[in-house]
C-alpha atoms as a PDB file:
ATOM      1  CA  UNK A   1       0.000   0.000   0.000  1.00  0.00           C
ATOM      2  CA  UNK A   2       1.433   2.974  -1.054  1.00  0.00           C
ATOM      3  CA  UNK A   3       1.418   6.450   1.317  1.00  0.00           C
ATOM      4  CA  UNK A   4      -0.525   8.026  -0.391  1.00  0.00           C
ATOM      5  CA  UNK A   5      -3.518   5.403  -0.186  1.00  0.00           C
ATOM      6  CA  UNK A   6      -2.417   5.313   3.502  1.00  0.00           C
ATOM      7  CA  UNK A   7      -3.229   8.511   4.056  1.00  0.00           C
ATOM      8  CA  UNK A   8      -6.258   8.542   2.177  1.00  0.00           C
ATOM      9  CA  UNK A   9      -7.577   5.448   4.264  1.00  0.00           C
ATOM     10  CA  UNK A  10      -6.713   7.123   7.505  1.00  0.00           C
ATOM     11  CA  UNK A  11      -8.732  10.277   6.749  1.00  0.00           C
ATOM     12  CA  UNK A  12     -11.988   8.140   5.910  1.00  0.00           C
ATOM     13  CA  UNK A  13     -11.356   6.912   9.261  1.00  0.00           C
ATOM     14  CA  UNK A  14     -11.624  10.377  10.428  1.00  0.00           C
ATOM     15  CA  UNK A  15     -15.040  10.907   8.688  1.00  0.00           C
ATOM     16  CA  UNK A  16     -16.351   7.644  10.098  1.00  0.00           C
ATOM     17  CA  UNK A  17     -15.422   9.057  13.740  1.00  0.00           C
ATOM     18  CA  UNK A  18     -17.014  12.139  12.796  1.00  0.00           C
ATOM     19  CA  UNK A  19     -20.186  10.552  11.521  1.00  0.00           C
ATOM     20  CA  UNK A  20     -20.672   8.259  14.570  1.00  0.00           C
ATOM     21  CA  UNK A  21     -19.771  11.397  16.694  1.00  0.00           C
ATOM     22  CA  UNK A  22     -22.815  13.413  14.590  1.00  0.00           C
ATOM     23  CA  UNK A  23     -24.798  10.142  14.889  1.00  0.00           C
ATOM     24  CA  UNK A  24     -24.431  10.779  19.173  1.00  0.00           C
ATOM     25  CA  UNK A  25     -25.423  14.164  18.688  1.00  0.00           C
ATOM     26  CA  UNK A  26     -28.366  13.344  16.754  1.00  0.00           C
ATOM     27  CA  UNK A  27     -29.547  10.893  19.594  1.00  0.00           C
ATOM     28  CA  UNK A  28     -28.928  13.058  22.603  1.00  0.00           C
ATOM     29  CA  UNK A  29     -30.634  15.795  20.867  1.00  0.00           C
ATOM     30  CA  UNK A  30     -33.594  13.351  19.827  1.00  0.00           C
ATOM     31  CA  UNK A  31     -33.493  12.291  23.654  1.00  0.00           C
ATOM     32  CA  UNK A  32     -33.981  15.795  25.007  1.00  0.00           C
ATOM     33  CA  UNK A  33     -30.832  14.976  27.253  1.00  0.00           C
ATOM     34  CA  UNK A  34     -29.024  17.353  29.247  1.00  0.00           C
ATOM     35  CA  UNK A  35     -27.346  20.038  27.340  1.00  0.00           C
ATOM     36  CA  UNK A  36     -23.975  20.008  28.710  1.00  0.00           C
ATOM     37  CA  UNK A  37     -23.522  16.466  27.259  1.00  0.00           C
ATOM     38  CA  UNK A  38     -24.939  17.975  24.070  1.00  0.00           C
ATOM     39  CA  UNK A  39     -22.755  20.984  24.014  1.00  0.00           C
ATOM     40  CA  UNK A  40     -19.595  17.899  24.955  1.00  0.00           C
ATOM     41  CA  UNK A  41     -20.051  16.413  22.079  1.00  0.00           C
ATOM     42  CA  UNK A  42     -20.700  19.419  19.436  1.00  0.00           C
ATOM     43  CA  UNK A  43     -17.092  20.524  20.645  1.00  0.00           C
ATOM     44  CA  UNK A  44     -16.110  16.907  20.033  1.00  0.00           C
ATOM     45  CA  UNK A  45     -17.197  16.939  16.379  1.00  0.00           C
ATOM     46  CA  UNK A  46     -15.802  20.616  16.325  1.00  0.00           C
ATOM     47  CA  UNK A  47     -12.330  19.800  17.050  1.00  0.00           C
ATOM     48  CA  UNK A  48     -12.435  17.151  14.447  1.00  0.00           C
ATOM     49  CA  UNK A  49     -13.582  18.595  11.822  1.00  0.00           C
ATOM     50  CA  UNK A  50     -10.862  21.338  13.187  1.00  0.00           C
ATOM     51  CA  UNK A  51      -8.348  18.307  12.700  1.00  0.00           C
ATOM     52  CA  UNK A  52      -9.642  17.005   9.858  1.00  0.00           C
ATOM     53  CA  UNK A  53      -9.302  20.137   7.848  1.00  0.00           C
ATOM     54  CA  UNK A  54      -6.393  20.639   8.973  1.00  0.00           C
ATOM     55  CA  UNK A  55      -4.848  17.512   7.771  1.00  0.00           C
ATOM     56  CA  UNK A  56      -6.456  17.564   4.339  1.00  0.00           C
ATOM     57  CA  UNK A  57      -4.743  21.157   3.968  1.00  0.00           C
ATOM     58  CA  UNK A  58      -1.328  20.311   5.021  1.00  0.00           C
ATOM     59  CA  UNK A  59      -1.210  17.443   1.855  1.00  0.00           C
ATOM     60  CA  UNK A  60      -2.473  19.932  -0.066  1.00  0.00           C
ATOM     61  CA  UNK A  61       0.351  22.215   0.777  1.00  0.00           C
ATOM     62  CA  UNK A  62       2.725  19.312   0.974  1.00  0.00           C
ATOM     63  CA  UNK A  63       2.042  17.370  -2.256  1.00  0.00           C
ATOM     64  CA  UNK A  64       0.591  20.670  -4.275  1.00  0.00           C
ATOM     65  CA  UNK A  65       2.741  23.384  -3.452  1.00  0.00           C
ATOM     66  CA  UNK A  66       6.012  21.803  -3.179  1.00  0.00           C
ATOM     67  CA  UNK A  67       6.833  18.684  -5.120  1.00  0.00           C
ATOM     68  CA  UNK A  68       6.250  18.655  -8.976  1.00  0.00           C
ATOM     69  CA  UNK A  69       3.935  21.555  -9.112  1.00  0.00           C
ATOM     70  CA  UNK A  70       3.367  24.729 -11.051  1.00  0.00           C
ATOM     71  CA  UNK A  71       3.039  26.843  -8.252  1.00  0.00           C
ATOM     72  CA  UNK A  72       6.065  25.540  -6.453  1.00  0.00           C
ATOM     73  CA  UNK A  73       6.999  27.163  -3.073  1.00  0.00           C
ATOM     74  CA  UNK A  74      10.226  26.805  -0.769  1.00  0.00           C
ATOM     75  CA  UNK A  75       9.564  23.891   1.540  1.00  0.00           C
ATOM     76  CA  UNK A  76      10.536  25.968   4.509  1.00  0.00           C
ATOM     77  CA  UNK A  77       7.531  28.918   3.441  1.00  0.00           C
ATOM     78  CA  UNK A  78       5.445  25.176   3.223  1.00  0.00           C
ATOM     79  CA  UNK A  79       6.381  24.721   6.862  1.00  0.00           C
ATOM     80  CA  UNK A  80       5.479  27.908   7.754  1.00  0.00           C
ATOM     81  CA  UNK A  81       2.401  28.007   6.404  1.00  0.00           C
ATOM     82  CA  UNK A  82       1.536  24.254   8.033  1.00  0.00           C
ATOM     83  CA  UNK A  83       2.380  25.568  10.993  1.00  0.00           C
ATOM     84  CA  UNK A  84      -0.160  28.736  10.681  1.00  0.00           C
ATOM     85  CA  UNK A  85      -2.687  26.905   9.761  1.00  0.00           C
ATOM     86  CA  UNK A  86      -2.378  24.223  12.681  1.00  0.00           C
ATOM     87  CA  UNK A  87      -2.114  27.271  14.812  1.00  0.00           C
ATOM     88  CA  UNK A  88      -5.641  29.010  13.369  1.00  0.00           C
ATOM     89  CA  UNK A  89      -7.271  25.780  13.478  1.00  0.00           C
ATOM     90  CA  UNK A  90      -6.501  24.922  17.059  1.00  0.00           C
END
């Protein structure tokens, strides 16, 4: 399996979390239950779709903006800019 496909299968992972973590949401809110376990989980799914963006940006910066690419940047402006956008995310 190449890295690439590696990478790809380990952010559908992420979106399966996610799904199952909007799928608990769903039920507590169908429940009427308390809304501090409500609000819990929202920031749950908030930080990862937080992480999940942030993931599927830095291989975009990595594999689009660096290697092989028209719009080719330094890799240490690349590393810069990963590091912003982990920063803005968090």
């Amino acid at each position: 399996m190449s890295t690439h496909e590696r990478e790809k299968l380990k952010l559908l992972q992420r979106v399966r979390r996610l799904r199952g973590q909007l799928d608990a949401v769903e039920r507590t809110l169908a429940a009427d239950e308390d809304c501090g376990d409500q609000l819990m989980l929202l920031a749950a799914v908030r930080g990862g779709v937080n992480s999940l963006m942030g993931e599927v940006l830095e291989d975009h910066i990595r594999f689009h903006l660096t290697v092989e690419s028209k719009e080719q940047i330094a890799p240490e402006l690349a590393e810069d800019l990963i590091d912003l956008v982990r920063a803005y995310l968090k």
